[in-house]
PDB file of N, CA and C in Angstrom:
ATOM      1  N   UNK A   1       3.377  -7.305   9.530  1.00  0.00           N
ATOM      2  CA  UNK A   1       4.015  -8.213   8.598  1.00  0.00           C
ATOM      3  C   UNK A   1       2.948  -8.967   7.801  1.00  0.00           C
ATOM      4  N   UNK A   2       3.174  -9.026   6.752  1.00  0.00           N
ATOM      5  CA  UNK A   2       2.262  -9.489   5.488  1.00  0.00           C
ATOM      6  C   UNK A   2       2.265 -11.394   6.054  1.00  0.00           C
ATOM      7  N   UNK A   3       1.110 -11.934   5.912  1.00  0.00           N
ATOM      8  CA  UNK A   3       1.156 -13.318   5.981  1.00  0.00           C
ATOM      9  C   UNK A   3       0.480 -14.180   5.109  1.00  0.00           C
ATOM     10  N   UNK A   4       0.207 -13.537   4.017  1.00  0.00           N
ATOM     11  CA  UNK A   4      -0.318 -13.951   2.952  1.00  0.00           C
ATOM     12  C   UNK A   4       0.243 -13.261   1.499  1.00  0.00           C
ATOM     13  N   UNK A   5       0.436 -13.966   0.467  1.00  0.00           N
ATOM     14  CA  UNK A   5       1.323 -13.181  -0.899  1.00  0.00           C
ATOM     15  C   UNK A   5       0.468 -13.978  -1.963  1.00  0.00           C
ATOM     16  N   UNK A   6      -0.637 -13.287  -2.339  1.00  0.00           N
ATOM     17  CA  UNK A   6      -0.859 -14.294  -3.738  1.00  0.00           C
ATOM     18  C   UNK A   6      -0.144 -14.440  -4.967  1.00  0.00           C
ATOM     19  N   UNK A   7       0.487 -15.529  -5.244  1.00  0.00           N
ATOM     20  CA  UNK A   7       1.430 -15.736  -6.293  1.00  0.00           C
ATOM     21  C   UNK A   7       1.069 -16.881  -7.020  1.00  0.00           C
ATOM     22  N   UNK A   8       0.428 -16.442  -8.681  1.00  0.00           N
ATOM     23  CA  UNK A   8      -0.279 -17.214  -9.581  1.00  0.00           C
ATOM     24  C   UNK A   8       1.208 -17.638 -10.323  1.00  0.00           C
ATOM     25  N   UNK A   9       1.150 -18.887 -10.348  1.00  0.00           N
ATOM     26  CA  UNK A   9       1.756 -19.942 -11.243  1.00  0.00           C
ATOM     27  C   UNK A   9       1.362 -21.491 -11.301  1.00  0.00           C
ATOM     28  N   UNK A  10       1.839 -21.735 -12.501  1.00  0.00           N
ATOM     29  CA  UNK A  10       1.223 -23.132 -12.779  1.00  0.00           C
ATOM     30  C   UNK A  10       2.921 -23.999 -12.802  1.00  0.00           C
ATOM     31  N   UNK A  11       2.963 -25.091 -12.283  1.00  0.00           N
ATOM     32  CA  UNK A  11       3.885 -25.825 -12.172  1.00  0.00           C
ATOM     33  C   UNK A  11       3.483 -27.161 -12.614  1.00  0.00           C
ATOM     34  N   UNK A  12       4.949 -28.268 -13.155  1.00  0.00           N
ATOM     35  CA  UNK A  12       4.588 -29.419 -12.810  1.00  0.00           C
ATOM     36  C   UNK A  12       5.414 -30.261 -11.866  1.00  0.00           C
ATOM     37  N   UNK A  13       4.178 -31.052 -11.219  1.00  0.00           N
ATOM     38  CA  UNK A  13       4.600 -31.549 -10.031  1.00  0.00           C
ATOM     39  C   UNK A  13       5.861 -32.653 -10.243  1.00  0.00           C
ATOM     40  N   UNK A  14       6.441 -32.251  -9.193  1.00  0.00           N
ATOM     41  CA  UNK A  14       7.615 -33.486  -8.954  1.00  0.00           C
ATOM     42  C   UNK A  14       7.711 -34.232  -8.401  1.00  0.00           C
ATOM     43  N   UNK A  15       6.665 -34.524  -8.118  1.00  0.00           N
ATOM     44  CA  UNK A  15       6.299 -36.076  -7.519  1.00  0.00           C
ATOM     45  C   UNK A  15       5.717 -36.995  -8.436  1.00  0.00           C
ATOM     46  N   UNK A  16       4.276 -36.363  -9.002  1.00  0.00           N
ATOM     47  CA  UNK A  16       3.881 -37.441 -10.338  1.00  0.00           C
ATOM     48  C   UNK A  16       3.545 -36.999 -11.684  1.00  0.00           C
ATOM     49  N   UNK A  17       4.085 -35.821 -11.999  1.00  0.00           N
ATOM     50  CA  UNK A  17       4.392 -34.750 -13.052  1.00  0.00           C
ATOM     51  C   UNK A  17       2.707 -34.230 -13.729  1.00  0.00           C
ATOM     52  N   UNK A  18       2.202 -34.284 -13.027  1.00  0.00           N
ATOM     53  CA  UNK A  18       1.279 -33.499 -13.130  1.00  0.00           C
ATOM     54  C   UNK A  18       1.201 -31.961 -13.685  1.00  0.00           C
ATOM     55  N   UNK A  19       0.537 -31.314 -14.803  1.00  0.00           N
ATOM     56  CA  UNK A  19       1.005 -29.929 -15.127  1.00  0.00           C
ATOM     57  C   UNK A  19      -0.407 -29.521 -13.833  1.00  0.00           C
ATOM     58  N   UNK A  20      -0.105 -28.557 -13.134  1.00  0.00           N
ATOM     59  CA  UNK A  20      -0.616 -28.096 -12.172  1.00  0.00           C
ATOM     60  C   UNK A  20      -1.462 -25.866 -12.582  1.00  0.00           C
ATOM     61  N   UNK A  21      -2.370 -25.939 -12.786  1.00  0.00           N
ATOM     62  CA  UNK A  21      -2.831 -24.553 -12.929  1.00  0.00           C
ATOM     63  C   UNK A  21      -2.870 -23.650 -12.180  1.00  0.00           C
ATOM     64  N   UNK A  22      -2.098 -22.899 -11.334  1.00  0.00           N
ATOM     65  CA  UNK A  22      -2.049 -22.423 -10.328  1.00  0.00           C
ATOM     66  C   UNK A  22      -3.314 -21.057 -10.623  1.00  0.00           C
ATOM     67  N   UNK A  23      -4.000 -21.160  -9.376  1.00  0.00           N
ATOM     68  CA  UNK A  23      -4.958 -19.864  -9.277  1.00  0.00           C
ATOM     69  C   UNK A  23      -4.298 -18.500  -8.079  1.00  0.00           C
ATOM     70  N   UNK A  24      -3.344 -18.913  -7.704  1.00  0.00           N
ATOM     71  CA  UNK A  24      -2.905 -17.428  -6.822  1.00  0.00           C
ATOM     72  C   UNK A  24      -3.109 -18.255  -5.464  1.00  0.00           C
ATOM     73  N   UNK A  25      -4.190 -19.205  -5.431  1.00  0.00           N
ATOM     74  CA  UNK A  25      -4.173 -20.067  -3.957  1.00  0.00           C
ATOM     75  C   UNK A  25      -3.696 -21.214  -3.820  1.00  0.00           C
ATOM     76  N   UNK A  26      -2.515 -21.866  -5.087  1.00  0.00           N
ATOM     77  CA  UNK A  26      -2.202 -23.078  -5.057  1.00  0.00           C
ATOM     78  C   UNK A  26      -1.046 -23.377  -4.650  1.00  0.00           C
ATOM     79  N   UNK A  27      -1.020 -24.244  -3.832  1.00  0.00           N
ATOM     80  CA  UNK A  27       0.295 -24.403  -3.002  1.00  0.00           C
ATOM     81  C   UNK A  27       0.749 -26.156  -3.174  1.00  0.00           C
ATOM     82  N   UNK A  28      -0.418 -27.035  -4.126  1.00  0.00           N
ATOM     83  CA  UNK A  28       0.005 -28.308  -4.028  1.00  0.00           C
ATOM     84  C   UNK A  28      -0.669 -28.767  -5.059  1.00  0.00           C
ATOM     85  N   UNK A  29      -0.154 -30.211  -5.662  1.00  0.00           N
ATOM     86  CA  UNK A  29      -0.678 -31.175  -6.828  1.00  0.00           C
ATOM     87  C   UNK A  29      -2.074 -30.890  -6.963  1.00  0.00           C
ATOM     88  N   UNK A  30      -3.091 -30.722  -7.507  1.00  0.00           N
ATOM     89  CA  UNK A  30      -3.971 -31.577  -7.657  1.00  0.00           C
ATOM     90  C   UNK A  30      -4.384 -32.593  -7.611  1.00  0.00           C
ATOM     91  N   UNK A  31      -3.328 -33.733  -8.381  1.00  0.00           N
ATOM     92  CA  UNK A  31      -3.204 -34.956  -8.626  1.00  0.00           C
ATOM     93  C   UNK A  31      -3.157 -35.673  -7.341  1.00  0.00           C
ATOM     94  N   UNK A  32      -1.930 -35.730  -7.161  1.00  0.00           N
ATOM     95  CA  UNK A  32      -1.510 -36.554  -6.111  1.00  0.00           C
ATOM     96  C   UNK A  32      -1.434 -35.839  -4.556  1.00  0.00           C
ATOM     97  N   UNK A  33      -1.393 -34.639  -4.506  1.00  0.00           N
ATOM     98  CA  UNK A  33      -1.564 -33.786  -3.207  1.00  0.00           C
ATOM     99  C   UNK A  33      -0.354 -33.198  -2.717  1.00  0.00           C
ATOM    100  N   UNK A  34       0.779 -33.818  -3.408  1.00  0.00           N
ATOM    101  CA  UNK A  34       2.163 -33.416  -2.714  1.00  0.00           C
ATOM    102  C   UNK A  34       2.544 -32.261  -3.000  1.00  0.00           C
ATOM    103  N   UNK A  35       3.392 -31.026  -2.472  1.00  0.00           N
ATOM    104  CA  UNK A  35       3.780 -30.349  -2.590  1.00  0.00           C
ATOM    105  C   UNK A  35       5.305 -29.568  -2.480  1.00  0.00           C
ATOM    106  N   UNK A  36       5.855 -28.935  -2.810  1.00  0.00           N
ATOM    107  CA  UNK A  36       7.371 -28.341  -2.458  1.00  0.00           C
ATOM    108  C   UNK A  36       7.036 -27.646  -1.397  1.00  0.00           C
ATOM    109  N   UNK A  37       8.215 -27.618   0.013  1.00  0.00           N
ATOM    110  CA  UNK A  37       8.405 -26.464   0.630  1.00  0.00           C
ATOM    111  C   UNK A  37       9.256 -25.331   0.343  1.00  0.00           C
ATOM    112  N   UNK A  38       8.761 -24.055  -0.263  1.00  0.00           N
ATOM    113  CA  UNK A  38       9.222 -23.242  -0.545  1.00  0.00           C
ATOM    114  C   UNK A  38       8.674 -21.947   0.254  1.00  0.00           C
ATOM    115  N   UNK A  39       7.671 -22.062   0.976  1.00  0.00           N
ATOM    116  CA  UNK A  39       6.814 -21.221   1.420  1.00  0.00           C
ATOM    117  C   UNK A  39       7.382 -21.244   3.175  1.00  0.00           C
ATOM    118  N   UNK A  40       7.614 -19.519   3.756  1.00  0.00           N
ATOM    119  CA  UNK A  40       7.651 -19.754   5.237  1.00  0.00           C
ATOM    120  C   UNK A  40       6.208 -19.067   5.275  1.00  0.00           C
ATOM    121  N   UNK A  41       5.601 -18.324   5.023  1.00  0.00           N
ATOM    122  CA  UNK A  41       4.344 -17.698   4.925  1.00  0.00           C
ATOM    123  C   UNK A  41       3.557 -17.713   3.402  1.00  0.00           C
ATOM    124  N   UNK A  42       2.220 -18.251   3.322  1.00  0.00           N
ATOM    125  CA  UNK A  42       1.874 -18.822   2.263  1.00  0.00           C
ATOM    126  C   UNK A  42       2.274 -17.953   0.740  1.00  0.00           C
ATOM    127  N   UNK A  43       2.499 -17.938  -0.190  1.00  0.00           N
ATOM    128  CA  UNK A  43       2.924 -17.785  -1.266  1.00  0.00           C
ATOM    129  C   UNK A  43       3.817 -16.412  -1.267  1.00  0.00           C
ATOM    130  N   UNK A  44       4.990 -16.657  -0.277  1.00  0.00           N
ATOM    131  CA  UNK A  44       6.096 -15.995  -0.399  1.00  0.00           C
ATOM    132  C   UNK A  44       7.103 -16.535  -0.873  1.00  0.00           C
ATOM    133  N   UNK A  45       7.378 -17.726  -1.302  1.00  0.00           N
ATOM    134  CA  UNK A  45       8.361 -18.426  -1.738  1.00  0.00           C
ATOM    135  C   UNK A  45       9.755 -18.461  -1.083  1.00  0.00           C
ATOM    136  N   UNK A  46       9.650 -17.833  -0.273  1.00  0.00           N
ATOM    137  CA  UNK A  46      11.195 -17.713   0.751  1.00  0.00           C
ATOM    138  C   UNK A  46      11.894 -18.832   1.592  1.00  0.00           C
ATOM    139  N   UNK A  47      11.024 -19.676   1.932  1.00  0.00           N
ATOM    140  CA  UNK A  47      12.262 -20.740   2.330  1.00  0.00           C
ATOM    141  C   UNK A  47      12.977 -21.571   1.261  1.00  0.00           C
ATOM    142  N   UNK A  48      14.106 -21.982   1.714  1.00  0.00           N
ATOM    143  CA  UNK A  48      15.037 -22.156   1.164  1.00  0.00           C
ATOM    144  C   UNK A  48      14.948 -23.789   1.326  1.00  0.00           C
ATOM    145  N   UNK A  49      14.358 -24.636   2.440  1.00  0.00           N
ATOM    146  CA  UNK A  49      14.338 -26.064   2.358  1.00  0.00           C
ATOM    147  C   UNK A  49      14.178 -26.885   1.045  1.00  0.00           C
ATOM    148  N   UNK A  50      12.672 -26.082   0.228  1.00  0.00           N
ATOM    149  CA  UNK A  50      12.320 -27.031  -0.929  1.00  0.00           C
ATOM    150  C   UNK A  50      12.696 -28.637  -1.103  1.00  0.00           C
ATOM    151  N   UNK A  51      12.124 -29.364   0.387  1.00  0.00           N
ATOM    152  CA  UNK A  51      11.910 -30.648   0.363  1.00  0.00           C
ATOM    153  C   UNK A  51      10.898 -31.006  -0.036  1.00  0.00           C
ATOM    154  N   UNK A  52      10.378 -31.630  -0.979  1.00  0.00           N
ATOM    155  CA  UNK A  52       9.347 -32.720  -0.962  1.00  0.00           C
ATOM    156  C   UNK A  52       8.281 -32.691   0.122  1.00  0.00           C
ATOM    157  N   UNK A  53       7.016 -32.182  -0.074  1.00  0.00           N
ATOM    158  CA  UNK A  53       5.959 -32.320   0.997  1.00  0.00           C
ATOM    159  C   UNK A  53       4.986 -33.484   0.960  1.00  0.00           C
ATOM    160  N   UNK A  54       5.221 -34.418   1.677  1.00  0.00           N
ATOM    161  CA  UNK A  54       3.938 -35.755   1.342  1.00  0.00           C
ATOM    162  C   UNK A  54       3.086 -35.599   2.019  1.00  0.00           C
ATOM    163  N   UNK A  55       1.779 -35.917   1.659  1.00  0.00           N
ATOM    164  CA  UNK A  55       0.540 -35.966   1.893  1.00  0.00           C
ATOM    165  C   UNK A  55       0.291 -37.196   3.332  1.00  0.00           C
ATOM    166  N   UNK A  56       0.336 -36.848   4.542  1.00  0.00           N
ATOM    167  CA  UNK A  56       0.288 -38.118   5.041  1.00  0.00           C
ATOM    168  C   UNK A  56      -0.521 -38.528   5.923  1.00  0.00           C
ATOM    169  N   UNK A  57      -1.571 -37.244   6.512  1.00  0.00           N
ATOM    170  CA  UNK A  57      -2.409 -37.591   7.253  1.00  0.00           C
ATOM    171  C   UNK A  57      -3.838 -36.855   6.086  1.00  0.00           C
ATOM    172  N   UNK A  58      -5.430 -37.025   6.696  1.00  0.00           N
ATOM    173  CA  UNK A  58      -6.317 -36.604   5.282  1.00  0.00           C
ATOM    174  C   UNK A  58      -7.225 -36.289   6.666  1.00  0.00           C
ATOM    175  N   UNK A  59      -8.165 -35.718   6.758  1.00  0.00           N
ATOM    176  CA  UNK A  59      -9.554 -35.428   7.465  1.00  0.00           C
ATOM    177  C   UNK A  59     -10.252 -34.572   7.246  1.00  0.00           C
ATOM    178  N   UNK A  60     -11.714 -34.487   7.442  1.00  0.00           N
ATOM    179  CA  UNK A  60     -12.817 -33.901   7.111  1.00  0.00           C
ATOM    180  C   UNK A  60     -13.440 -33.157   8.676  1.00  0.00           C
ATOM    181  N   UNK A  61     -12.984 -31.786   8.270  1.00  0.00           N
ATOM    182  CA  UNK A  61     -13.473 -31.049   9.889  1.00  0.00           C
ATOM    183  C   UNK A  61     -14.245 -29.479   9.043  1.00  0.00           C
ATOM    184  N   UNK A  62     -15.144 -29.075   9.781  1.00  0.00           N
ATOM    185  CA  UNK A  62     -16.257 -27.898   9.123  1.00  0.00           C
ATOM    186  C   UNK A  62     -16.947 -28.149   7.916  1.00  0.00           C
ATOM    187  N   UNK A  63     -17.039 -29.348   7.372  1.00  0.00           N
ATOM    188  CA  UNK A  63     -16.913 -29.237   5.996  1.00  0.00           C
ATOM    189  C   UNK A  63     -16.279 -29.658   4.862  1.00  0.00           C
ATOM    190  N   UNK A  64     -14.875 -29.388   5.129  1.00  0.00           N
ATOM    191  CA  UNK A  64     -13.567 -29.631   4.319  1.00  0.00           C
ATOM    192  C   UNK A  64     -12.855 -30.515   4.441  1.00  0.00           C
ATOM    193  N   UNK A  65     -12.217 -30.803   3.029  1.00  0.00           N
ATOM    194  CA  UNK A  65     -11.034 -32.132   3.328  1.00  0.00           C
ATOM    195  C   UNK A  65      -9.662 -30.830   3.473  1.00  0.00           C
ATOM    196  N   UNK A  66      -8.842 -31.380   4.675  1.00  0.00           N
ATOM    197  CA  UNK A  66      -7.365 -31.563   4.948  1.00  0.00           C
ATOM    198  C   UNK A  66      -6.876 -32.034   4.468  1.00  0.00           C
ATOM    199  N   UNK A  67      -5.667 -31.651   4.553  1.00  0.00           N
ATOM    200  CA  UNK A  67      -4.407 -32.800   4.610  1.00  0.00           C
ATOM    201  C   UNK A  67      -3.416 -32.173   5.327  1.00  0.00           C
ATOM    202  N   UNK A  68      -2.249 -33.033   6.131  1.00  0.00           N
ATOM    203  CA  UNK A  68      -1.274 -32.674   6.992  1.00  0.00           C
ATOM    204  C   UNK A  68      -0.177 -33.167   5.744  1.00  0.00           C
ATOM    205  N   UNK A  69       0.484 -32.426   5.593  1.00  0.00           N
ATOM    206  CA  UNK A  69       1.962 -32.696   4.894  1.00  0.00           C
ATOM    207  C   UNK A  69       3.065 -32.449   5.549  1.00  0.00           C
ATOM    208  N   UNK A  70       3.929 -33.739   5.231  1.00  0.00           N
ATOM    209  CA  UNK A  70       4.954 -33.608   5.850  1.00  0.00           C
ATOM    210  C   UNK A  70       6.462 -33.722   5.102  1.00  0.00           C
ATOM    211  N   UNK A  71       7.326 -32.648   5.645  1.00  0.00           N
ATOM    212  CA  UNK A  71       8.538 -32.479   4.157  1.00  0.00           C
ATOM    213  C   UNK A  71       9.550 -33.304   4.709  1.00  0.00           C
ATOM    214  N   UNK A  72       9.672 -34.065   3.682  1.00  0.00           N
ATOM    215  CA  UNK A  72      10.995 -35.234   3.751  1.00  0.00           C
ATOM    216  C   UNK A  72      12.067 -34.527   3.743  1.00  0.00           C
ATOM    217  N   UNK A  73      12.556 -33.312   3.622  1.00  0.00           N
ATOM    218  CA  UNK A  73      13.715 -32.860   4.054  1.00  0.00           C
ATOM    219  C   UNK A  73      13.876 -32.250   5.426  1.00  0.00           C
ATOM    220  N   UNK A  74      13.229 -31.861   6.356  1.00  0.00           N
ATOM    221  CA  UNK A  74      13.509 -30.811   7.150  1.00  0.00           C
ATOM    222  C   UNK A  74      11.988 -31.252   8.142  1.00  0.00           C
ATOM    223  N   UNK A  75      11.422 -31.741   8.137  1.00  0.00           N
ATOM    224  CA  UNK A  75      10.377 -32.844   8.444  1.00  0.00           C
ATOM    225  C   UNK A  75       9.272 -31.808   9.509  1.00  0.00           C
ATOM    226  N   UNK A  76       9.213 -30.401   9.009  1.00  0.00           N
ATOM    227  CA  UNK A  76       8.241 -29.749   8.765  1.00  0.00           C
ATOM    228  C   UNK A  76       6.914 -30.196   8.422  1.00  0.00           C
ATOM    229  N   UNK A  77       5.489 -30.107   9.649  1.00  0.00           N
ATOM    230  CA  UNK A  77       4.288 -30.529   8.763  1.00  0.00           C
ATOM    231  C   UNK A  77       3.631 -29.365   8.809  1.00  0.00           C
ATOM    232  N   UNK A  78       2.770 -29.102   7.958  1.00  0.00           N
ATOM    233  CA  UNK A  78       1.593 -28.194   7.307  1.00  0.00           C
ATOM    234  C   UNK A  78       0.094 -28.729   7.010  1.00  0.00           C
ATOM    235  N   UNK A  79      -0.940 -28.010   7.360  1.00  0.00           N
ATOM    236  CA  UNK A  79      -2.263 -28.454   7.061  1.00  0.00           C
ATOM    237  C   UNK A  79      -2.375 -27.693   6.054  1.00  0.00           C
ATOM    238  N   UNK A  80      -2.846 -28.488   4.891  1.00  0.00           N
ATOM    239  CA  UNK A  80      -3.638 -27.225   3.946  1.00  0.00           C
ATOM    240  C   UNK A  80      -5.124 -27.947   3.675  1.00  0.00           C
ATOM    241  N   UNK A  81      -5.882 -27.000   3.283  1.00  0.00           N
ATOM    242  CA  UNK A  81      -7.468 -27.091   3.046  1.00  0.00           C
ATOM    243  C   UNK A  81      -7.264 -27.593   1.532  1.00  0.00           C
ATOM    244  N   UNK A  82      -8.180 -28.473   1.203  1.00  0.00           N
ATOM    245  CA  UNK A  82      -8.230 -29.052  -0.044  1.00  0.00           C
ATOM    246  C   UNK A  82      -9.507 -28.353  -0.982  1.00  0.00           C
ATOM    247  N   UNK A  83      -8.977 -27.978  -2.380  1.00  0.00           N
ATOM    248  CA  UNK A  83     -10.087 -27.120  -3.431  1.00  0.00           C
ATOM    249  C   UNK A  83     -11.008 -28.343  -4.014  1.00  0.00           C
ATOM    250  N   UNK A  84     -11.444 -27.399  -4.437  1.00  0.00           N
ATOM    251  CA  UNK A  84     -13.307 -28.373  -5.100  1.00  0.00           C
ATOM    252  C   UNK A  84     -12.597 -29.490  -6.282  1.00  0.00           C
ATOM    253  N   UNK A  85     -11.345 -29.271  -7.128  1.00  0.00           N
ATOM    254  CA  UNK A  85     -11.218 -29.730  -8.334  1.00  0.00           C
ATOM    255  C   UNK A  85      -9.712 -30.892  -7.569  1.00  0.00           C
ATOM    256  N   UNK A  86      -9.342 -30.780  -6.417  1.00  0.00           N
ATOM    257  CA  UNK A  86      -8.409 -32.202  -5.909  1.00  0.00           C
ATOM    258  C   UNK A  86      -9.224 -33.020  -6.378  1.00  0.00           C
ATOM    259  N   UNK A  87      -7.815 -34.083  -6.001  1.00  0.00           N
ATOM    260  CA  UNK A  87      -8.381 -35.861  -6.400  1.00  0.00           C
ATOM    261  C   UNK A  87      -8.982 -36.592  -4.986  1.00  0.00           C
ATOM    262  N   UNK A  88     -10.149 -36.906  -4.949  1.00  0.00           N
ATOM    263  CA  UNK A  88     -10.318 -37.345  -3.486  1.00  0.00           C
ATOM    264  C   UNK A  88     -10.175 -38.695  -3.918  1.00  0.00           C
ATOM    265  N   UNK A  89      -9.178 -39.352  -4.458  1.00  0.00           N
ATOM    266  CA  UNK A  89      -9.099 -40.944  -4.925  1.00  0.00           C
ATOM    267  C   UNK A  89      -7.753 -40.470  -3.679  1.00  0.00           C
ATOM    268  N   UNK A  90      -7.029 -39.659  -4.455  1.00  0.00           N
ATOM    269  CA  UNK A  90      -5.609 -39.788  -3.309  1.00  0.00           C
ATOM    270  C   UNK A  90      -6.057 -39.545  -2.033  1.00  0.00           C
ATOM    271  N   UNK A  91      -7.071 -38.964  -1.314  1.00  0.00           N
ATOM    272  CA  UNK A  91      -7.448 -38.546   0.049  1.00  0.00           C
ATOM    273  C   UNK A  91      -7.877 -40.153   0.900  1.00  0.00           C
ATOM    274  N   UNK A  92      -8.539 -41.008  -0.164  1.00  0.00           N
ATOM    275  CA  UNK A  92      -8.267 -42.176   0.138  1.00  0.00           C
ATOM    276  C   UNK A  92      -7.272 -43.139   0.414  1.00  0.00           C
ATOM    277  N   UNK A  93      -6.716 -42.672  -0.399  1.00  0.00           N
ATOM    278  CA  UNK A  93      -5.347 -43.489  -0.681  1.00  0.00           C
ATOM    279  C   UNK A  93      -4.600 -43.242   1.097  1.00  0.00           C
ATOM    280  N   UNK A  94      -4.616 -41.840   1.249  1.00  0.00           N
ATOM    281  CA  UNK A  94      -4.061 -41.505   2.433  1.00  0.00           C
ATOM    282  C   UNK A  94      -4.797 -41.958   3.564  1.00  0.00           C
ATOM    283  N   UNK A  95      -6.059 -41.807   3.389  1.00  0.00           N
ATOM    284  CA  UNK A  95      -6.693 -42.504   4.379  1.00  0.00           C
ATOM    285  C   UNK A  95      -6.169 -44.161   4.892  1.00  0.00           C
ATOM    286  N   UNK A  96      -6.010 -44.773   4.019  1.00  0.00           N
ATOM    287  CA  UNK A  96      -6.349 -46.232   3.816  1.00  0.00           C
ATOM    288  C   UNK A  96      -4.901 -46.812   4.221  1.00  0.00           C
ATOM    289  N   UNK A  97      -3.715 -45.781   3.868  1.00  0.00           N
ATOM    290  CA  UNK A  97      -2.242 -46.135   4.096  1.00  0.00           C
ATOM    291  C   UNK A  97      -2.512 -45.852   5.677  1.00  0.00           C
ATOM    292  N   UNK A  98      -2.954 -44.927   6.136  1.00  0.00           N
ATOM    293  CA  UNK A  98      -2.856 -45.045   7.420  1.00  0.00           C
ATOM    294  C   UNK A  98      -3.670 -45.826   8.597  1.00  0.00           C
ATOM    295  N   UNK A  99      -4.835 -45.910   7.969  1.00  0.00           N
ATOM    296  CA  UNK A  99      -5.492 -47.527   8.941  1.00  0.00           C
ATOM    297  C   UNK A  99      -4.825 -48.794   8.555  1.00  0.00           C
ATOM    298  N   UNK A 100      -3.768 -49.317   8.031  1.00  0.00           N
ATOM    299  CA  UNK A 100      -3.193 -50.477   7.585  1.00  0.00           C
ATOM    300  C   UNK A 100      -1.903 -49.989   7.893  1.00  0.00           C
TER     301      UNK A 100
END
């Protein structure tokens, strides 16, 4: 079974309307980090939840920034690895909501 589908599109986000450039590996904002759940295996588009994914936990492990998202509908969380061109203002932001 296939567990990976690269599927290039550019969206804008519905959280802070961001026009978003999709490269075939994009699964979330740039901007703000949030994402749709539409995905049961990464860029298959097959679930059917499409809740709202918030950004709510952030960490730095090998190297890389994380983030844990979690979908306000169906309360599903996901780690995804963060690209070179995110906002690390919001990785703060997440940081900082969660020590306070």
């Amino acid at each position: 079974m296939k567990k990976f589908t690269r599927t290039i599109e550019d969206f804008e986000c519905e959280n802070c309307g961001h026009q978003v450039k999709g490269s075939g590996y994009t699964n979330h904002c740039s901007e703000c980090l949030w994402s749709k759940h539409v995905d049961i295996n990464p860029g298959d588009r097959q679930n059917t939840c499409e809740g709202m994914m918030e950004p709510a936990e952030a960490f730095f492990q090998n190297g890389h920034w994380f983030v844990i998202q979690k979908c306000h509908k169906c309360g599903e969380q996901k780690k995804i690895k963060l690209k070179e061109n995110d906002n690390l203002k919001a990785v703060e932001e997440i940081i900082s909501k969660k020590i306070h």
